[in-house]
PDB file of N, CA and C in Angstrom:
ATOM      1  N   UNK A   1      31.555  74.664 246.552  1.00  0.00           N
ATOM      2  CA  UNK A   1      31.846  75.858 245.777  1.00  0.00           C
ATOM      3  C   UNK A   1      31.832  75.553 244.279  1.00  0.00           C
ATOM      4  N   UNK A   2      32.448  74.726 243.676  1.00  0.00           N
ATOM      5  CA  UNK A   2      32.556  73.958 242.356  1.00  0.00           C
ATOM      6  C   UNK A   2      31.411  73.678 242.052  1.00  0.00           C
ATOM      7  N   UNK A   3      30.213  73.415 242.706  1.00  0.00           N
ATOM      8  CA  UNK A   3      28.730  73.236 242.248  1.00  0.00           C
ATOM      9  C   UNK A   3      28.282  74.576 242.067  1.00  0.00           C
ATOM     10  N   UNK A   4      28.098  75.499 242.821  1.00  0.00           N
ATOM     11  CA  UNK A   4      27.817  76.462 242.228  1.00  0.00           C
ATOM     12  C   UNK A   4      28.324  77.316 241.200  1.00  0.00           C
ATOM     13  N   UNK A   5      29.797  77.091 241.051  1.00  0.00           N
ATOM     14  CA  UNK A   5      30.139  77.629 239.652  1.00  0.00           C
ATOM     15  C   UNK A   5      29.666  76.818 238.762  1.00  0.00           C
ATOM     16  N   UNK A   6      29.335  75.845 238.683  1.00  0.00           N
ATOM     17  CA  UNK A   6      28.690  74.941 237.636  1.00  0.00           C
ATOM     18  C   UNK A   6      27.060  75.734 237.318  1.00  0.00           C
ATOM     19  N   UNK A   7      26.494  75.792 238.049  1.00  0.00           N
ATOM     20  CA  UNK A   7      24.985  75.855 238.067  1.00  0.00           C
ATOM     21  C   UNK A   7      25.079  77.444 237.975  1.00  0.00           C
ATOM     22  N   UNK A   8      26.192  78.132 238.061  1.00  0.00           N
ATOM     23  CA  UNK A   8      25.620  79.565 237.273  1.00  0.00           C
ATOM     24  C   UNK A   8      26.103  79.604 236.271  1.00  0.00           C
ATOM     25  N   UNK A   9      27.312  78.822 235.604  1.00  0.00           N
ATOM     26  CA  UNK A   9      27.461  78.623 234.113  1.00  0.00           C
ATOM     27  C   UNK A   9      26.139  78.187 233.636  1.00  0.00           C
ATOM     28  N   UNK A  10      25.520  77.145 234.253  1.00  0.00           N
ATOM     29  CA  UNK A  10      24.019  76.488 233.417  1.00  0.00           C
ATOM     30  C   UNK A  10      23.211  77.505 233.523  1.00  0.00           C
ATOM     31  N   UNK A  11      23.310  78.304 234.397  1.00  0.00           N
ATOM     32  CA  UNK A  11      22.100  79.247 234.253  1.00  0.00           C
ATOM     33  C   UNK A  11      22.620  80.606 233.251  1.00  0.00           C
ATOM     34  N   UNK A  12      23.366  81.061 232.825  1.00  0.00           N
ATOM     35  CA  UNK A  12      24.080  82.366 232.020  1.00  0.00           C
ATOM     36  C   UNK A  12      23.336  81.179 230.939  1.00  0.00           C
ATOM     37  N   UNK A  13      24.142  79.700 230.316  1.00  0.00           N
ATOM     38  CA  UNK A  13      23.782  79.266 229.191  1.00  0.00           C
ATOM     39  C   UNK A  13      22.842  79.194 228.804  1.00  0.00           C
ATOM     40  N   UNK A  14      21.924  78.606 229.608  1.00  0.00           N
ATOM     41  CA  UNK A  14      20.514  78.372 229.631  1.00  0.00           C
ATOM     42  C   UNK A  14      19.532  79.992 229.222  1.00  0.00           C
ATOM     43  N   UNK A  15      20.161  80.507 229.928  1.00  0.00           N
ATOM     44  CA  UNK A  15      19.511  82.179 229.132  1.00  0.00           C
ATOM     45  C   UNK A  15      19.882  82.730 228.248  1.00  0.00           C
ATOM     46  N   UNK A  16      21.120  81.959 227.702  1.00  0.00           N
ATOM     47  CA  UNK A  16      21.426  82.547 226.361  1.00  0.00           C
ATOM     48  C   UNK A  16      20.685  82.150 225.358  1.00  0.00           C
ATOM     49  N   UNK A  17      20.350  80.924 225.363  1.00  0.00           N
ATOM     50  CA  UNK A  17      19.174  80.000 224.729  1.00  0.00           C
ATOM     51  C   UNK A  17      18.285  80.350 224.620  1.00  0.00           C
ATOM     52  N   UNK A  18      17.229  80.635 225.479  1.00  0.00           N
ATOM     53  CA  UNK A  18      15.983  81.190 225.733  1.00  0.00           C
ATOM     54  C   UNK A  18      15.989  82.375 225.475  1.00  0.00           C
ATOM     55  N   UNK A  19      16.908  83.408 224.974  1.00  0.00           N
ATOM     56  CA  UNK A  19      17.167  84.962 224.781  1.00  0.00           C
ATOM     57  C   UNK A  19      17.618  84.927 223.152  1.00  0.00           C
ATOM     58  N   UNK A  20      17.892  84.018 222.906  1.00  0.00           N
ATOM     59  CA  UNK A  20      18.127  83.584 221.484  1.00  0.00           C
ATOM     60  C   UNK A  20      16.560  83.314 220.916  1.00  0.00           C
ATOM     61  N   UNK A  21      16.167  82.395 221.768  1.00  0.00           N
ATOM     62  CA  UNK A  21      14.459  81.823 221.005  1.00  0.00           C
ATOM     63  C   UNK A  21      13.660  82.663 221.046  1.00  0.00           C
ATOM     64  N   UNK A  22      13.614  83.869 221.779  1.00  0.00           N
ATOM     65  CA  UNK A  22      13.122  85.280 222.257  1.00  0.00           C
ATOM     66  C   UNK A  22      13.426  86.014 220.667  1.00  0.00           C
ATOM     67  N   UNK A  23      14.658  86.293 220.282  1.00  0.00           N
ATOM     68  CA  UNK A  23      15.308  86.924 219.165  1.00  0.00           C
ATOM     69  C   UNK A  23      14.871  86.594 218.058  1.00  0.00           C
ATOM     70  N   UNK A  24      14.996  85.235 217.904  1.00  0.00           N
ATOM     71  CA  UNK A  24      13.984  84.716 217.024  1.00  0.00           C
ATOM     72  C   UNK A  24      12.725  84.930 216.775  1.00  0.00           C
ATOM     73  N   UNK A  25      12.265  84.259 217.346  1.00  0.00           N
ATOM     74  CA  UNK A  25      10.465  84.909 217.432  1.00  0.00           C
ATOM     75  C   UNK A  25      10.390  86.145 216.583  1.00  0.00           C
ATOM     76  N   UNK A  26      10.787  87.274 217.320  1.00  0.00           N
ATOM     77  CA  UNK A  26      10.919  88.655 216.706  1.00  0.00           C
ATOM     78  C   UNK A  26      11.010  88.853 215.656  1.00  0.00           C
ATOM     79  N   UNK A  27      12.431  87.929 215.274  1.00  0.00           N
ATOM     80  CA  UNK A  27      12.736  87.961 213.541  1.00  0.00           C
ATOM     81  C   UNK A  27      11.513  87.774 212.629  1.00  0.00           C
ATOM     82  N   UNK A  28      10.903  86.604 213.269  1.00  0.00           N
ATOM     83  CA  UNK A  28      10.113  85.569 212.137  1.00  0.00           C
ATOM     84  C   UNK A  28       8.895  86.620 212.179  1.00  0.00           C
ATOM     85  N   UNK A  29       8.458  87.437 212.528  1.00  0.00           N
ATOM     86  CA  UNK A  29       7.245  88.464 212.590  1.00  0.00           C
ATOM     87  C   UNK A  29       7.798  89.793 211.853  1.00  0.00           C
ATOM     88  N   UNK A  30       9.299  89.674 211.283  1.00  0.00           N
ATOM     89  CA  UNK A  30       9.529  90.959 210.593  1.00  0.00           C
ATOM     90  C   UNK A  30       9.181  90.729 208.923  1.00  0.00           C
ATOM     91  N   UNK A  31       8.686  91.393 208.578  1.00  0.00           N
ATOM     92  CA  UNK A  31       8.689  91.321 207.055  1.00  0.00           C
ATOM     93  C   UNK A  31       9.878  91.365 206.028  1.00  0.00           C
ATOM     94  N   UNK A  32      10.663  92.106 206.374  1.00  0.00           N
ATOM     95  CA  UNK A  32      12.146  92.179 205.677  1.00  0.00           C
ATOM     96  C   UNK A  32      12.568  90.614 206.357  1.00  0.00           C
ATOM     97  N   UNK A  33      12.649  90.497 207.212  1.00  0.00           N
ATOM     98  CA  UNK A  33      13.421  89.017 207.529  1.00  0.00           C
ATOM     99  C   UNK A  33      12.407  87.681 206.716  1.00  0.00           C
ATOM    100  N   UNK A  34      11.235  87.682 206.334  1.00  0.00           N
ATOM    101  CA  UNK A  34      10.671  87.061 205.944  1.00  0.00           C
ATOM    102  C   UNK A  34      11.105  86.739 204.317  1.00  0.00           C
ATOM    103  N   UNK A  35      11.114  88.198 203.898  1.00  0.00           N
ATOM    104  CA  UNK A  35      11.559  88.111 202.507  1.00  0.00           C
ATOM    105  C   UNK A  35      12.982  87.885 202.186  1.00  0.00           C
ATOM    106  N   UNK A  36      13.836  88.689 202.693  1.00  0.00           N
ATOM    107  CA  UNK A  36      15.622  88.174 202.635  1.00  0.00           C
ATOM    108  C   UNK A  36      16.057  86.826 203.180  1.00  0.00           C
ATOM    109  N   UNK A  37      15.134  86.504 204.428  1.00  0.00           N
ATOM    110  CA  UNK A  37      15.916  84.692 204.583  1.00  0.00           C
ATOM    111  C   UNK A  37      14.786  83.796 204.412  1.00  0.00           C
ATOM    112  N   UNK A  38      13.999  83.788 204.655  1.00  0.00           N
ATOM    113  CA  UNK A  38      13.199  82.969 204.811  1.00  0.00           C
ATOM    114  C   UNK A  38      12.468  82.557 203.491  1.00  0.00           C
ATOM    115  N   UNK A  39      12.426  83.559 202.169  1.00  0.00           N
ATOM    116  CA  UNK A  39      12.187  83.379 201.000  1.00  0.00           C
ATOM    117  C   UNK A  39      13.505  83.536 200.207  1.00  0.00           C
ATOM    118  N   UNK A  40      14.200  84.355 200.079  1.00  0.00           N
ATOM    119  CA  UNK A  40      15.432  84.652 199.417  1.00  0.00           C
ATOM    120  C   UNK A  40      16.428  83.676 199.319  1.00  0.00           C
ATOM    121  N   UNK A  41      16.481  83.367 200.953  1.00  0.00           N
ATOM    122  CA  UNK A  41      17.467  82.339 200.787  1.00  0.00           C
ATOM    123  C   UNK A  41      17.031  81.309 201.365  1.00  0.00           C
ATOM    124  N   UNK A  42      16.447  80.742 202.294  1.00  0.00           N
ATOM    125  CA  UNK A  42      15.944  79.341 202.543  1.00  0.00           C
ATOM    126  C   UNK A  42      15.413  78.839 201.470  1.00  0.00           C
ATOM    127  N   UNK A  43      14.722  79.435 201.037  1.00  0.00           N
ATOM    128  CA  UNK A  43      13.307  78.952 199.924  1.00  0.00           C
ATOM    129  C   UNK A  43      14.517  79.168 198.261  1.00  0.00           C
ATOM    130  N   UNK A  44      14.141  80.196 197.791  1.00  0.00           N
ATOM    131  CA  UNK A  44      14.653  80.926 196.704  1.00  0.00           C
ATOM    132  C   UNK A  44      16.257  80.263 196.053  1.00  0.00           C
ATOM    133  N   UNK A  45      16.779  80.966 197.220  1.00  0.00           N
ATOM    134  CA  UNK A  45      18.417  80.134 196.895  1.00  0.00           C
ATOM    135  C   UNK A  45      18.809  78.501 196.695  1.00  0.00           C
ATOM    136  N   UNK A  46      17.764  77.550 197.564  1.00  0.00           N
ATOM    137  CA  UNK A  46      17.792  76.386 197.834  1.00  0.00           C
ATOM    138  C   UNK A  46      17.070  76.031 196.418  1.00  0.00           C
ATOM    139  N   UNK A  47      15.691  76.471 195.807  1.00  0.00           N
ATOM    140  CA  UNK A  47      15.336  76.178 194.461  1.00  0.00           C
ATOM    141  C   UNK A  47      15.968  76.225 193.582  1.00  0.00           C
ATOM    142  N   UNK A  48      16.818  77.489 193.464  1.00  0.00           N
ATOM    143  CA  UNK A  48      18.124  77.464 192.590  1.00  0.00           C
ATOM    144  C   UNK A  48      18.805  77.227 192.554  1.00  0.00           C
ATOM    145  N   UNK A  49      19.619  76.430 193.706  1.00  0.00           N
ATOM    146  CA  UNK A  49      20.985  75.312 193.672  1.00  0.00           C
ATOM    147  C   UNK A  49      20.147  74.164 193.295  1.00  0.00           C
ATOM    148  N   UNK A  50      19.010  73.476 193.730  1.00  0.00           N
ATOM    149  CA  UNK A  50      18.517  72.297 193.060  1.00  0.00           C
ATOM    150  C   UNK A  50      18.831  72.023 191.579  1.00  0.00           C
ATOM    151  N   UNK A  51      18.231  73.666 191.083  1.00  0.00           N
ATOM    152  CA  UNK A  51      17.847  73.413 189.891  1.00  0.00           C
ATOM    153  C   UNK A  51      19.318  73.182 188.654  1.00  0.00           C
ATOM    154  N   UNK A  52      20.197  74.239 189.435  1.00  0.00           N
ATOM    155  CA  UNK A  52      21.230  74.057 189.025  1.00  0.00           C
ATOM    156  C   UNK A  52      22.446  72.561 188.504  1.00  0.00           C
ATOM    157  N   UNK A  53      22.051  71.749 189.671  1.00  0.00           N
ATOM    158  CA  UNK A  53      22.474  70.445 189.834  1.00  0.00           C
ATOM    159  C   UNK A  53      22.203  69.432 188.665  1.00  0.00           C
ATOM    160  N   UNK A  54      21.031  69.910 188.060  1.00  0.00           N
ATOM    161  CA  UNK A  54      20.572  69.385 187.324  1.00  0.00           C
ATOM    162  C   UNK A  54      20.688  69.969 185.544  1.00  0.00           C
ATOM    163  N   UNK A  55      21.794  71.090 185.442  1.00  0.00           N
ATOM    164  CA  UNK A  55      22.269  71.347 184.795  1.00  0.00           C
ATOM    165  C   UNK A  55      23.811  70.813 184.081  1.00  0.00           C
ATOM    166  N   UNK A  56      23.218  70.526 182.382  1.00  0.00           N
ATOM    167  CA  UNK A  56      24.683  69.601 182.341  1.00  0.00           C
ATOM    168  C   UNK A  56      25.919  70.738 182.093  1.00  0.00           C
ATOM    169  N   UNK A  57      25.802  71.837 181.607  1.00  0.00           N
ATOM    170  CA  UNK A  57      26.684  72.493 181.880  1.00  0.00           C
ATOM    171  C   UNK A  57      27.643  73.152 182.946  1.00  0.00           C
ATOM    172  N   UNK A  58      26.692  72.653 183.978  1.00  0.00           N
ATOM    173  CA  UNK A  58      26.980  73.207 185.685  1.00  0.00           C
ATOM    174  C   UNK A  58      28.367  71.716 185.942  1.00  0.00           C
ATOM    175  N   UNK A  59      27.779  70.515 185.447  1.00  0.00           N
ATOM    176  CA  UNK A  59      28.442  69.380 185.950  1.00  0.00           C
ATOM    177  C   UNK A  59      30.022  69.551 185.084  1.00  0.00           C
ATOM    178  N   UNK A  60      29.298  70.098 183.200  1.00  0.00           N
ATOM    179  CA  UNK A  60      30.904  69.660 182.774  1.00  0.00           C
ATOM    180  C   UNK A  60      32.118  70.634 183.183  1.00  0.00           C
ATOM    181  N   UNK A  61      31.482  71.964 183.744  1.00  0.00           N
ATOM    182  CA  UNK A  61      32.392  72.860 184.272  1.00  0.00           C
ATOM    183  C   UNK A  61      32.846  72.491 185.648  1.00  0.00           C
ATOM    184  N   UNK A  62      32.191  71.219 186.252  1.00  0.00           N
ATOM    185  CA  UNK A  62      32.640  70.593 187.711  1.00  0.00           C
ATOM    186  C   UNK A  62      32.691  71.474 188.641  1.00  0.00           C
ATOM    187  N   UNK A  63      31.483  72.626 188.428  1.00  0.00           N
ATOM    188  CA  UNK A  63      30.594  73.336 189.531  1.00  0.00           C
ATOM    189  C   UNK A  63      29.753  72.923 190.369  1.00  0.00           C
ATOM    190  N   UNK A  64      29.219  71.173 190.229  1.00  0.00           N
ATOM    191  CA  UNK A  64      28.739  71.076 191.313  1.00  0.00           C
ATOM    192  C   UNK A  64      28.799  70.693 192.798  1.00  0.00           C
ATOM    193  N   UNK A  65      30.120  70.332 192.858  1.00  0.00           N
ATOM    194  CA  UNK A  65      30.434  70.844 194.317  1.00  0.00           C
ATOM    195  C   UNK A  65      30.276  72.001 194.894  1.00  0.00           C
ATOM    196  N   UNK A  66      30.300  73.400 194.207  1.00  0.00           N
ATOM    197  CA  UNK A  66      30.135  74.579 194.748  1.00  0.00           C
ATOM    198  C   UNK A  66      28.741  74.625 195.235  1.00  0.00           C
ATOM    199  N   UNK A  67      27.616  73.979 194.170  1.00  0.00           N
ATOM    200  CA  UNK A  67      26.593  74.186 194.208  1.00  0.00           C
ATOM    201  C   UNK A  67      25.961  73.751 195.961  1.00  0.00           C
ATOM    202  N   UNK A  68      26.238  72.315 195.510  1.00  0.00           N
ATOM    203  CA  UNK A  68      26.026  71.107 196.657  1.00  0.00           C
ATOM    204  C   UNK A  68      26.452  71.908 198.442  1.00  0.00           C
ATOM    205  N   UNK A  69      27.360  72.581 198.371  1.00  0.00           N
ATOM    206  CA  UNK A  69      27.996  73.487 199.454  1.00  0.00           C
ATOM    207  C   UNK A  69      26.913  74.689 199.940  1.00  0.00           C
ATOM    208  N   UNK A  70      26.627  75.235 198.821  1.00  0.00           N
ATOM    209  CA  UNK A  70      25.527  76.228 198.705  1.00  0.00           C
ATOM    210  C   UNK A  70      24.895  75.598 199.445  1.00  0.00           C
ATOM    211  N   UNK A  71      23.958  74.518 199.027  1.00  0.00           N
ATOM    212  CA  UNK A  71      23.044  73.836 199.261  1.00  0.00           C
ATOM    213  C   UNK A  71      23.192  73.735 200.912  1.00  0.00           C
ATOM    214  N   UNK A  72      23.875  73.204 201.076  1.00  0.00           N
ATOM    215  CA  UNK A  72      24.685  72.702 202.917  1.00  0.00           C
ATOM    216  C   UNK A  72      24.160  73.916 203.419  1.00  0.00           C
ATOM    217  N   UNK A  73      24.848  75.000 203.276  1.00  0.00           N
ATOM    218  CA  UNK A  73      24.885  76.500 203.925  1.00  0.00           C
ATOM    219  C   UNK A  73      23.193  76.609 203.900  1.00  0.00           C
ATOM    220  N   UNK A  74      22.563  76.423 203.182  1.00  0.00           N
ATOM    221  CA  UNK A  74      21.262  76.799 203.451  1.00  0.00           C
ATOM    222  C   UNK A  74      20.514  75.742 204.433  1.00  0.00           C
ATOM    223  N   UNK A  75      21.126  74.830 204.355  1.00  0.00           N
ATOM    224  CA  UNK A  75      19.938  73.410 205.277  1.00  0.00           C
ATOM    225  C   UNK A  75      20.924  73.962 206.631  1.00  0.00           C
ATOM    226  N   UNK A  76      21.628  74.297 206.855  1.00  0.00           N
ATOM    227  CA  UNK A  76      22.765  74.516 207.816  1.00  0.00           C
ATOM    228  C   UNK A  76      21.701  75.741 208.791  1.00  0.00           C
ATOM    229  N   UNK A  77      21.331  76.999 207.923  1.00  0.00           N
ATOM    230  CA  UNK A  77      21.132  77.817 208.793  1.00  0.00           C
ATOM    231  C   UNK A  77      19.881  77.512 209.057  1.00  0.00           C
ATOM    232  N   UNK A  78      19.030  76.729 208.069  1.00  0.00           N
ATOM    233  CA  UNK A  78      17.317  76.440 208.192  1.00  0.00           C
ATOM    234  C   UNK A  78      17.699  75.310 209.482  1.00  0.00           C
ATOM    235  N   UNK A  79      18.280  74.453 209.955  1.00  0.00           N
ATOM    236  CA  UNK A  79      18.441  73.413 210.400  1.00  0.00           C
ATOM    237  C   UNK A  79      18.769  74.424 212.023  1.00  0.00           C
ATOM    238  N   UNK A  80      19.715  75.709 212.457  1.00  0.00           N
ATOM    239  CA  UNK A  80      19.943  76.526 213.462  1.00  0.00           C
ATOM    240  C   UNK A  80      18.501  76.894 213.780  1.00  0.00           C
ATOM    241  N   UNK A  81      17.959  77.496 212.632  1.00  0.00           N
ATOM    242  CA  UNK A  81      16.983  78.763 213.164  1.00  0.00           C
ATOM    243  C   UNK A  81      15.850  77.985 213.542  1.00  0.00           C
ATOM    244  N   UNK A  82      15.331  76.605 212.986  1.00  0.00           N
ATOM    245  CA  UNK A  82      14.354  75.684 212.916  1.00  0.00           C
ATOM    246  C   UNK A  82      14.468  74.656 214.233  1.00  0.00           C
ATOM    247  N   UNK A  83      15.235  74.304 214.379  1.00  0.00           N
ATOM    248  CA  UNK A  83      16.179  73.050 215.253  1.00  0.00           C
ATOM    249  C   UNK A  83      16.944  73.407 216.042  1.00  0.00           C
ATOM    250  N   UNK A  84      17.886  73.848 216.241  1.00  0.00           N
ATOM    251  CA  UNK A  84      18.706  73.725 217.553  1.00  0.00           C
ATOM    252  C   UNK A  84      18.423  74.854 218.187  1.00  0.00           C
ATOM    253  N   UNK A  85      17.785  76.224 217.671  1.00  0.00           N
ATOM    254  CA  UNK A  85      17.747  77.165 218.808  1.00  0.00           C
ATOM    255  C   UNK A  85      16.194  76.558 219.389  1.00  0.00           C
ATOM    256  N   UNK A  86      15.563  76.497 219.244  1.00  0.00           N
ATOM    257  CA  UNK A  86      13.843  76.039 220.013  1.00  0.00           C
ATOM    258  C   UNK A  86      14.093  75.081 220.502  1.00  0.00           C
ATOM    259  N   UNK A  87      14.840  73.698 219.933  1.00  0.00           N
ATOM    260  CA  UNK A  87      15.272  72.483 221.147  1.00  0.00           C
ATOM    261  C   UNK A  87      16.008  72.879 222.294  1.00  0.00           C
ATOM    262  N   UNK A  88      17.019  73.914 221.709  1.00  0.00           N
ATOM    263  CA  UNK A  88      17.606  74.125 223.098  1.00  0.00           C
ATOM    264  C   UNK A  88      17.433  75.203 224.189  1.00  0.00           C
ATOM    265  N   UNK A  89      16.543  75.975 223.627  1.00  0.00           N
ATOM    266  CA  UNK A  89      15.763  76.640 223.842  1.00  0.00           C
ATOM    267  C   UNK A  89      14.319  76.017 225.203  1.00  0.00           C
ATOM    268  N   UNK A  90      13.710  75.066 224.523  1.00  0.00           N
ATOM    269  CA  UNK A  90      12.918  74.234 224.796  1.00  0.00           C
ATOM    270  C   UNK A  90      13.522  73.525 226.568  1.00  0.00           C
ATOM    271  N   UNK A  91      14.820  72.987 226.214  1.00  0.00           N
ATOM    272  CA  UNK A  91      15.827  72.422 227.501  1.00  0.00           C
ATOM    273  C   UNK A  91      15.687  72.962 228.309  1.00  0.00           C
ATOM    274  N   UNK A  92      16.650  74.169 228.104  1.00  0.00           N
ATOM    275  CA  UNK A  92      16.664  75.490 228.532  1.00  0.00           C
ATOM    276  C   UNK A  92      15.795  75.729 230.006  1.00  0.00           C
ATOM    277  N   UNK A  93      14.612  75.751 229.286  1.00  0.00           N
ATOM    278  CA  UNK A  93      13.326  75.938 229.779  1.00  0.00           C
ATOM    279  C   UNK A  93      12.509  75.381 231.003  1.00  0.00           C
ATOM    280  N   UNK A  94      12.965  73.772 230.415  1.00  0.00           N
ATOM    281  CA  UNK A  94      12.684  72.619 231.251  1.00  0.00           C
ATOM    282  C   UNK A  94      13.102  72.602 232.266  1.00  0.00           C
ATOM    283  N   UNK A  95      14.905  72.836 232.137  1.00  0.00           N
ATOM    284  CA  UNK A  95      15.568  72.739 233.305  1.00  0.00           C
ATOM    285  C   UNK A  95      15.708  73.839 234.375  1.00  0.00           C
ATOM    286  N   UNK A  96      15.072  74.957 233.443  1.00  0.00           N
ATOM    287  CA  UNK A  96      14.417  76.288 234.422  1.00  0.00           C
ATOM    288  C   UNK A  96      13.419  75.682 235.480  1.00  0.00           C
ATOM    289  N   UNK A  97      12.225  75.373 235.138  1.00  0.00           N
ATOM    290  CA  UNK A  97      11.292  74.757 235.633  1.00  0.00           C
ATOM    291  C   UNK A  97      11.902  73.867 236.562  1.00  0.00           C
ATOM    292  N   UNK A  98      12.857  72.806 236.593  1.00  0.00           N
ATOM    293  CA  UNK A  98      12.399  71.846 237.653  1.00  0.00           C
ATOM    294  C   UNK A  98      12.802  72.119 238.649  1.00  0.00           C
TER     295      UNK A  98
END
């Protein structure tokens, strides 16, 4: 009995994954999502915390920790939408299959 509650938890998870990489997809073919994250803020926001860093007025006001954080938050969600949903996604998949 304990095995099968196991293996329909893996299977609900496992489709949450693959229903996620589904969601995705979708996104990345919208034009508004192209321009608000994918340029705005992956791209856009990430050029402008760089550039910032490299500002000495940014350092003597000891803003660049805020910056550097910024920075995080953006490799953070590029690192979700890029990386862990399609790998696990990818799993997912595999372990559908065998």
């Amino acid at each position: 009995m304990e095995e099968q509650v196991l293996d329909e938890l893996e299977s609900v998870d496992n489709s949450y994954w693959v229903e996620l990489d589904k969601a995705l997809r979708r996104l990345l073919k919208s034009e508004d999502f192209k321009k608000v994250i994918l340029e705005g803020y992956l791209k856009d926001k990430a050029l402008s915390g760089v550039s910032l860093l490299g500002r000495g007025d940014v350092k003597k006001r000891g803003e660049r920790p805020d910056v550097i954080e910024e920075l995080v938050s953006v490799a953070n969600l590029q690192q979700y939408l890029f990386t862990v949903i399609p790998s696990l996604a990818g799993s997912a998949l595999a372990e559908e299959n065998r």
